[in-house]
Structure formats: C-alpha cells, structure tokens
PDB file of N, CA and C in Angstrom:
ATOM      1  N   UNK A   1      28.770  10.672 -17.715  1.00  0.00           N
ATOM      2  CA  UNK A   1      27.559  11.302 -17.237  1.00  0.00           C
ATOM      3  C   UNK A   1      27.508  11.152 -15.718  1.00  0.00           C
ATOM      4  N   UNK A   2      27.145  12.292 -14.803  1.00  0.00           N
ATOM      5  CA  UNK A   2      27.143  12.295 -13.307  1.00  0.00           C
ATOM      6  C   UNK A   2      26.004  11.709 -12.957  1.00  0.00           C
ATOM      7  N   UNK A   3      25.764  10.972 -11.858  1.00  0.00           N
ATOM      8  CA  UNK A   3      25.018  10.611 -11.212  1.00  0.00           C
ATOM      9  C   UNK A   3      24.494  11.747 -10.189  1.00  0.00           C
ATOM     10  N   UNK A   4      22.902  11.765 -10.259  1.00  0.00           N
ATOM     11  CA  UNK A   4      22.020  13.113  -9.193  1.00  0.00           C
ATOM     12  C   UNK A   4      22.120  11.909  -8.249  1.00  0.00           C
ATOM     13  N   UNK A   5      22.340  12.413  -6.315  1.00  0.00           N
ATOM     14  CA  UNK A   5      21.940  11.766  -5.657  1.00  0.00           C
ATOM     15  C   UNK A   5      20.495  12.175  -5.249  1.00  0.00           C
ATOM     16  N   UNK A   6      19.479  11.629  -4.220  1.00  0.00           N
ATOM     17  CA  UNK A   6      18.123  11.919  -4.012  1.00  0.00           C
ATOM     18  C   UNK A   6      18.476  11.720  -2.632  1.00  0.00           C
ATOM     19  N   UNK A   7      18.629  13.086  -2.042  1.00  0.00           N
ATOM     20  CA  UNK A   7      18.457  12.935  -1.039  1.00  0.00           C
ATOM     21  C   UNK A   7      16.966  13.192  -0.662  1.00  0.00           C
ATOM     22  N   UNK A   8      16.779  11.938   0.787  1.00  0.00           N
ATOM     23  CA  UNK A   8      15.254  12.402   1.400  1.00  0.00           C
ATOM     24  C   UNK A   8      15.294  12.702   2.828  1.00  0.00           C
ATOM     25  N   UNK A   9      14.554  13.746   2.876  1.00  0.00           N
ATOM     26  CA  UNK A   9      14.920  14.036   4.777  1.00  0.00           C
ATOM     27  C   UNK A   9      13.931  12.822   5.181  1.00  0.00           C
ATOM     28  N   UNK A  10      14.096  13.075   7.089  1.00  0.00           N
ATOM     29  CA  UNK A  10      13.829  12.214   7.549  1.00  0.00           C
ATOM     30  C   UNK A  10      12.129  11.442   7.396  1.00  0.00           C
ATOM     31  N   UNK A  11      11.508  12.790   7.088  1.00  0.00           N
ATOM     32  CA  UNK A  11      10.285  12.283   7.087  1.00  0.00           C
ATOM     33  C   UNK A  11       9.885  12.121   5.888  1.00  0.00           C
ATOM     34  N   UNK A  12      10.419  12.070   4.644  1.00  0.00           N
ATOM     35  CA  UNK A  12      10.193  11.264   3.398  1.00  0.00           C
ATOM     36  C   UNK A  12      10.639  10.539   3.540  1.00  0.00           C
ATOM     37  N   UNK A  13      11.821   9.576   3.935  1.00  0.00           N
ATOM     38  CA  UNK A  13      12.164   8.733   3.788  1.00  0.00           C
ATOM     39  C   UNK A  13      11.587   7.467   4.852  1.00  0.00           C
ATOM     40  N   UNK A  14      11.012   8.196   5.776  1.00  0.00           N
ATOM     41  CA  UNK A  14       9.786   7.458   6.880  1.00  0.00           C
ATOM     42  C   UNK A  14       8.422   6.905   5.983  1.00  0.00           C
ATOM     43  N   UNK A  15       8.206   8.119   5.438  1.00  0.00           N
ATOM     44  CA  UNK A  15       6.951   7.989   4.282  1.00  0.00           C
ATOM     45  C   UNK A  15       7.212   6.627   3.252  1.00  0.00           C
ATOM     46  N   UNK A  16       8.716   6.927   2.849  1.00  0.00           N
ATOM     47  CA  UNK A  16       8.739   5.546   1.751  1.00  0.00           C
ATOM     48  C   UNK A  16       8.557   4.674   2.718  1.00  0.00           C
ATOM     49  N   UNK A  17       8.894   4.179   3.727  1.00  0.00           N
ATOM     50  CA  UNK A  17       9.020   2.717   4.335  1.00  0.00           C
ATOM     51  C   UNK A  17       7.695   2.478   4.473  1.00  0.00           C
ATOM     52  N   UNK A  18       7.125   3.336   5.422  1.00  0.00           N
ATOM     53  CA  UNK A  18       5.606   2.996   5.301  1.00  0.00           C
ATOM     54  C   UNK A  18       4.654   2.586   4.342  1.00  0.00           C
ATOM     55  N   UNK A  19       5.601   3.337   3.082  1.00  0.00           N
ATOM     56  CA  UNK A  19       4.577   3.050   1.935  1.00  0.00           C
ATOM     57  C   UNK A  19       4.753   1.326   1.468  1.00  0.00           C
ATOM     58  N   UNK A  20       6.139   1.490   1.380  1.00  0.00           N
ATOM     59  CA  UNK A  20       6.469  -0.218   0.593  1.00  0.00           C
ATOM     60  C   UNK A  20       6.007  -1.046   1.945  1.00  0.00           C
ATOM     61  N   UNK A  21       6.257  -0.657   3.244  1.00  0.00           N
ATOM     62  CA  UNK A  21       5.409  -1.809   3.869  1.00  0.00           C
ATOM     63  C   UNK A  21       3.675  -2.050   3.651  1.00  0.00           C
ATOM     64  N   UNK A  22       2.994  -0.757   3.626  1.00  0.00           N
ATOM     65  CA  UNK A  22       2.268  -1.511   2.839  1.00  0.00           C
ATOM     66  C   UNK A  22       1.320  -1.949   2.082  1.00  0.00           C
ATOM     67  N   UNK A  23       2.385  -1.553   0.440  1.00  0.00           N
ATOM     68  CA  UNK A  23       2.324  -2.337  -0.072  1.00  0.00           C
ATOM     69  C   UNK A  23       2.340  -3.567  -0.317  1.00  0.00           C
ATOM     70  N   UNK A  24       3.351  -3.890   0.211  1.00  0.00           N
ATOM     71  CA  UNK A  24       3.995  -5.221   0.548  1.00  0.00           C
ATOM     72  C   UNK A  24       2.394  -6.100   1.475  1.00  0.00           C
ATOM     73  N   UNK A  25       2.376  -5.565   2.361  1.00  0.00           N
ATOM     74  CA  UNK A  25       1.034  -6.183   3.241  1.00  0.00           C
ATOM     75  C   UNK A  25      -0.218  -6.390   2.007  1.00  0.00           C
ATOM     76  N   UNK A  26       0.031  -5.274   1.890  1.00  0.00           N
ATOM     77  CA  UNK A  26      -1.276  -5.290   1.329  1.00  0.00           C
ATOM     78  C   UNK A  26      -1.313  -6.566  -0.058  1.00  0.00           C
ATOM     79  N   UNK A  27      -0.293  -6.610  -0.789  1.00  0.00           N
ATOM     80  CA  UNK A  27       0.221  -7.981  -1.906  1.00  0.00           C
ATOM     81  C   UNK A  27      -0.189  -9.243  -1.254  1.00  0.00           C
ATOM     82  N   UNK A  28       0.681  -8.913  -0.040  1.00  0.00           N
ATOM     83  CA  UNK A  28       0.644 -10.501   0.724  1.00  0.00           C
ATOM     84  C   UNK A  28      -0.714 -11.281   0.956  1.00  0.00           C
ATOM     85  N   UNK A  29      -1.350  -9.781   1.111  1.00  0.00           N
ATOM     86  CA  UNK A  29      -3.496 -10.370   1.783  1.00  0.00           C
ATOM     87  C   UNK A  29      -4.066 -10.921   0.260  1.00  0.00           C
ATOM     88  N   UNK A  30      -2.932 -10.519  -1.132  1.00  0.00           N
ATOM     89  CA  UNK A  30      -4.144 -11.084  -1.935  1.00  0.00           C
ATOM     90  C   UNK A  30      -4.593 -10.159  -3.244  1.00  0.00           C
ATOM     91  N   UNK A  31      -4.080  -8.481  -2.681  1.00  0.00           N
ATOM     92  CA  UNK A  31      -4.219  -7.533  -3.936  1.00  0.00           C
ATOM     93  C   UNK A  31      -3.400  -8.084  -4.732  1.00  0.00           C
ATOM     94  N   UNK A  32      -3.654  -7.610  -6.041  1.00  0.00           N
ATOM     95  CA  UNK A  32      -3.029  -7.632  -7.449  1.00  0.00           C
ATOM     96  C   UNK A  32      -2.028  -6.098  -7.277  1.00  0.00           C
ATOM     97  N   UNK A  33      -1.119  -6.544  -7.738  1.00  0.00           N
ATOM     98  CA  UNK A  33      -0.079  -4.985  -7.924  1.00  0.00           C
ATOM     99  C   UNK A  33      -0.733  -3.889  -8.050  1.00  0.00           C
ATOM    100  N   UNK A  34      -1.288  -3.322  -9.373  1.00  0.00           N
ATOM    101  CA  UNK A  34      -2.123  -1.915  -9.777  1.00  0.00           C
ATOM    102  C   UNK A  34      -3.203  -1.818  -7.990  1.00  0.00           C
ATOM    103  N   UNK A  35      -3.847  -2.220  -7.575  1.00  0.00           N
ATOM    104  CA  UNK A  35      -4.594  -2.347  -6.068  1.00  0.00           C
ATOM    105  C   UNK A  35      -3.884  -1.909  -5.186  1.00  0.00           C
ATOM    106  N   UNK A  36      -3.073  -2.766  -4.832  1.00  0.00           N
ATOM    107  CA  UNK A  36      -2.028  -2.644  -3.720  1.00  0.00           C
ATOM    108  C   UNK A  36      -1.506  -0.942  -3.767  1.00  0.00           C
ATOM    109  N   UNK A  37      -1.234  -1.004  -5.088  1.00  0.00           N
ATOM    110  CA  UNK A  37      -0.205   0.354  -4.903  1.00  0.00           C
ATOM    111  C   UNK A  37      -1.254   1.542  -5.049  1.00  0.00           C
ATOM    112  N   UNK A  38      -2.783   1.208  -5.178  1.00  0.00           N
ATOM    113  CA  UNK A  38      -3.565   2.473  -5.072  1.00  0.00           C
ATOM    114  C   UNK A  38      -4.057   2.673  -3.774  1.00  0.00           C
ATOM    115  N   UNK A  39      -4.194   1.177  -2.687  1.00  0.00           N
ATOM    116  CA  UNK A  39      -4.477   1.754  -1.384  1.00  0.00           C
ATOM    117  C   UNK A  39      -3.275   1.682  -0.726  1.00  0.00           C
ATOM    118  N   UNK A  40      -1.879   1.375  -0.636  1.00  0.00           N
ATOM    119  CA  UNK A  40      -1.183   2.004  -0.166  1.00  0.00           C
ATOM    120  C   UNK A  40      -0.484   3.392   0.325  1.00  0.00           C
ATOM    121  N   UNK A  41      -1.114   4.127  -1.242  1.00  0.00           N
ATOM    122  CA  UNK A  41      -0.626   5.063  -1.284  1.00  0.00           C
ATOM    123  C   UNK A  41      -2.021   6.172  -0.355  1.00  0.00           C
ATOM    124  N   UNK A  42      -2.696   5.599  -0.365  1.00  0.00           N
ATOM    125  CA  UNK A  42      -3.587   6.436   0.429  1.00  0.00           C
ATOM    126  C   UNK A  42      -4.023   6.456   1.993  1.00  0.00           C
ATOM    127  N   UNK A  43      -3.379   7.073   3.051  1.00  0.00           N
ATOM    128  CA  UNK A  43      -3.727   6.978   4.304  1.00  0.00           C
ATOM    129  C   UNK A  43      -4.512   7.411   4.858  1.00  0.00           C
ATOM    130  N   UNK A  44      -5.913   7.300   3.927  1.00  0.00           N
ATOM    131  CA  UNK A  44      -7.500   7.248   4.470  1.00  0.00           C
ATOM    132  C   UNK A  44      -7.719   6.060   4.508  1.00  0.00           C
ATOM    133  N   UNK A  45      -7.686   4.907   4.158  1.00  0.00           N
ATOM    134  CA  UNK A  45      -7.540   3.493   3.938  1.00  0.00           C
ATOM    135  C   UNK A  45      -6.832   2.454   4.927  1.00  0.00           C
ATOM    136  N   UNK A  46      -7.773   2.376   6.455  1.00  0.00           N
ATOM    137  CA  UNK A  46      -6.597   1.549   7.294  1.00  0.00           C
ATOM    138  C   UNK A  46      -6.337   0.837   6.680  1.00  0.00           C
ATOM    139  N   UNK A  47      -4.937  -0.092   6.995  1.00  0.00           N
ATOM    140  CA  UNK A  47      -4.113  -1.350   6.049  1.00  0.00           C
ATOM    141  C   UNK A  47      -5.141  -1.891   6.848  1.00  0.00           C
ATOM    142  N   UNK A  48      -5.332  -2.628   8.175  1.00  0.00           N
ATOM    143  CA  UNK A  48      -5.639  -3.427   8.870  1.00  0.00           C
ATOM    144  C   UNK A  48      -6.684  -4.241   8.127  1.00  0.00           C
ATOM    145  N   UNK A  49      -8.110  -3.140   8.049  1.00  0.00           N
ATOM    146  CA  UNK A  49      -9.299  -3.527   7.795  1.00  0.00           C
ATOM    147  C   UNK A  49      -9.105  -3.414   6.056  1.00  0.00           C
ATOM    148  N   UNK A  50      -7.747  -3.444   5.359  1.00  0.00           N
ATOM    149  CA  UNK A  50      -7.975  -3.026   4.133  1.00  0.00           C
ATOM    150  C   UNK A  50      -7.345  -5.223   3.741  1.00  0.00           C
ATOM    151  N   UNK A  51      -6.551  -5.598   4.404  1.00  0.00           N
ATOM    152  CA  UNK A  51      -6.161  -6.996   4.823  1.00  0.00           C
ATOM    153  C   UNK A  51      -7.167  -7.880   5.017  1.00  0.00           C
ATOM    154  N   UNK A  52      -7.919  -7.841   6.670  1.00  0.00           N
ATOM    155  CA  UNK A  52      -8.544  -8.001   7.338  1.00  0.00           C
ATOM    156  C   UNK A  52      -9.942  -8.490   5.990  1.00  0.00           C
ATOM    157  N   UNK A  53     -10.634  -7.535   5.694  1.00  0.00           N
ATOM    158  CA  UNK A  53     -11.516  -7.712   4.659  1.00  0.00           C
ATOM    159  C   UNK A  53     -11.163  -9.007   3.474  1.00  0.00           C
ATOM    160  N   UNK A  54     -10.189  -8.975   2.912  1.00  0.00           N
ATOM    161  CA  UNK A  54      -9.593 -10.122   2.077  1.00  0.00           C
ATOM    162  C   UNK A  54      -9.661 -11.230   2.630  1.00  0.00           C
ATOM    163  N   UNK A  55      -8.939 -11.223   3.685  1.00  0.00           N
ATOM    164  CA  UNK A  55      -8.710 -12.470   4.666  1.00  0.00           C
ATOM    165  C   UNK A  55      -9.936 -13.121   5.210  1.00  0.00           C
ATOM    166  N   UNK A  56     -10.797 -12.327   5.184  1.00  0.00           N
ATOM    167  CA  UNK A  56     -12.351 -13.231   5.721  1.00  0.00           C
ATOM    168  C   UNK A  56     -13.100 -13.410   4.388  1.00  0.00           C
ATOM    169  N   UNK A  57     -12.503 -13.553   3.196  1.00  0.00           N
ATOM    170  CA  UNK A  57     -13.039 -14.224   2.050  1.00  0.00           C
ATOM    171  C   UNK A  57     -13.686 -13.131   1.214  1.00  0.00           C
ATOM    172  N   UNK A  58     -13.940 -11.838   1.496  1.00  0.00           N
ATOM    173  CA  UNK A  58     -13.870 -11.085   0.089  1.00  0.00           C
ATOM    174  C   UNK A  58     -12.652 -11.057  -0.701  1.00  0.00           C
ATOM    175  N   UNK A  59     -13.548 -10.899  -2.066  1.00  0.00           N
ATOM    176  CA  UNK A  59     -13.263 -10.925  -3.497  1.00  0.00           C
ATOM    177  C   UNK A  59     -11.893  -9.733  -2.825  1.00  0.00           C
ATOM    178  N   UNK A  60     -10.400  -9.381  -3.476  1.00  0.00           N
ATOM    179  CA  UNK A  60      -9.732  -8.351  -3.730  1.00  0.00           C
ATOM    180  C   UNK A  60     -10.509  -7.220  -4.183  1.00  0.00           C
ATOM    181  N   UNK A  61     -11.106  -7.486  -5.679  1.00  0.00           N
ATOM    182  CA  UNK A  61     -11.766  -6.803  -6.611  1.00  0.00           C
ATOM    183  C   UNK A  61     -12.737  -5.834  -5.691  1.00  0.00           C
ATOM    184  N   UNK A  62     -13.931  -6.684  -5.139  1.00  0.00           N
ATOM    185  CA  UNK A  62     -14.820  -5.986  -4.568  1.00  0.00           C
ATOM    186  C   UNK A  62     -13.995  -5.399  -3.172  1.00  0.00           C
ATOM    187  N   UNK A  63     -13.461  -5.579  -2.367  1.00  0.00           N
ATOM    188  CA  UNK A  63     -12.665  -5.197  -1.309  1.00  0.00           C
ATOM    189  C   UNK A  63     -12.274  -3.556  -2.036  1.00  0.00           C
ATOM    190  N   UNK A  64     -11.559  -3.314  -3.108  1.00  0.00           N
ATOM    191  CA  UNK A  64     -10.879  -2.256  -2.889  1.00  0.00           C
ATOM    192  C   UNK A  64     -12.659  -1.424  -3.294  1.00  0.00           C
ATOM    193  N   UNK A  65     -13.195  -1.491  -4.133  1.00  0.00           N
ATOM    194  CA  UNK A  65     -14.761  -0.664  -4.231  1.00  0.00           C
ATOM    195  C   UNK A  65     -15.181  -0.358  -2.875  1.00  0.00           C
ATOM    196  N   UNK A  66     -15.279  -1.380  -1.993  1.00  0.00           N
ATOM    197  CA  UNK A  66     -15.698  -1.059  -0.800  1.00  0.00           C
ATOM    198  C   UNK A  66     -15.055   0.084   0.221  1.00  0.00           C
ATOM    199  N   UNK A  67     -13.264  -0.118  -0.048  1.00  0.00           N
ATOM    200  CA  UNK A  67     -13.106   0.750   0.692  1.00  0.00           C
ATOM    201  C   UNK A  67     -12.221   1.854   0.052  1.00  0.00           C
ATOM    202  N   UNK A  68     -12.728   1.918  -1.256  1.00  0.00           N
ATOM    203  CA  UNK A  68     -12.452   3.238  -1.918  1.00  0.00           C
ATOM    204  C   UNK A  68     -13.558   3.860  -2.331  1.00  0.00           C
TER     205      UNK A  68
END
C-alpha cells in the first residue's frame, strides 16, 4: 500500500506551528487538553491574556467561559 504525502505550503505549515505552540502554552498555564485545543485553535482569543488569566489564580474552567 502507497503512502499519500501532505504536502503544506508555506502558510499552512506556519499555521500548524502556531497552532501547536499554542497549544502547548496554553497546557503549560494549566488548561486540560479538550480547552487548550479549543482556544488554540481560535485567533480571536489572545494566548497572552488567555495564560495570563490562569496564572493570576483563575479557575482553567471559568477562564475559558470568560474568554469564550
């Protein structure tokens, strides 16, 4: 059986990095997986203040309500 390659031009493959970074950030502040990967994927959602918020002692839980 052949292997499909996937190619991604330059600016999808810009898009993934951005995305798994962050994700990745966003794990590190404290989201739970299913979280992480719903405000990652959305770039209405600064990471900064999406971190930032966790890190000064809100709940994850309530954090993503707030800024979804």
């Amino acid at each position: 059986m052949a292997t499909a390659e996937l190619t991604l031009s330059p600016r999808e493959a810009e898009a993934e990095r951005v995305f798994g970074w962050r994700l990745g950030e966003l794990e590190r502040a404290g989201y739970d997986r299913p979280s992480a990967l719903e405000l990652a994927e959305r770039s209405d959602v600064d990471l900064h203040n999406a971190v930032s918020i966790v890190r000064a002692g809100c709940a994850p839980e309530t954090a993503l309500r707030i800024l979804l």
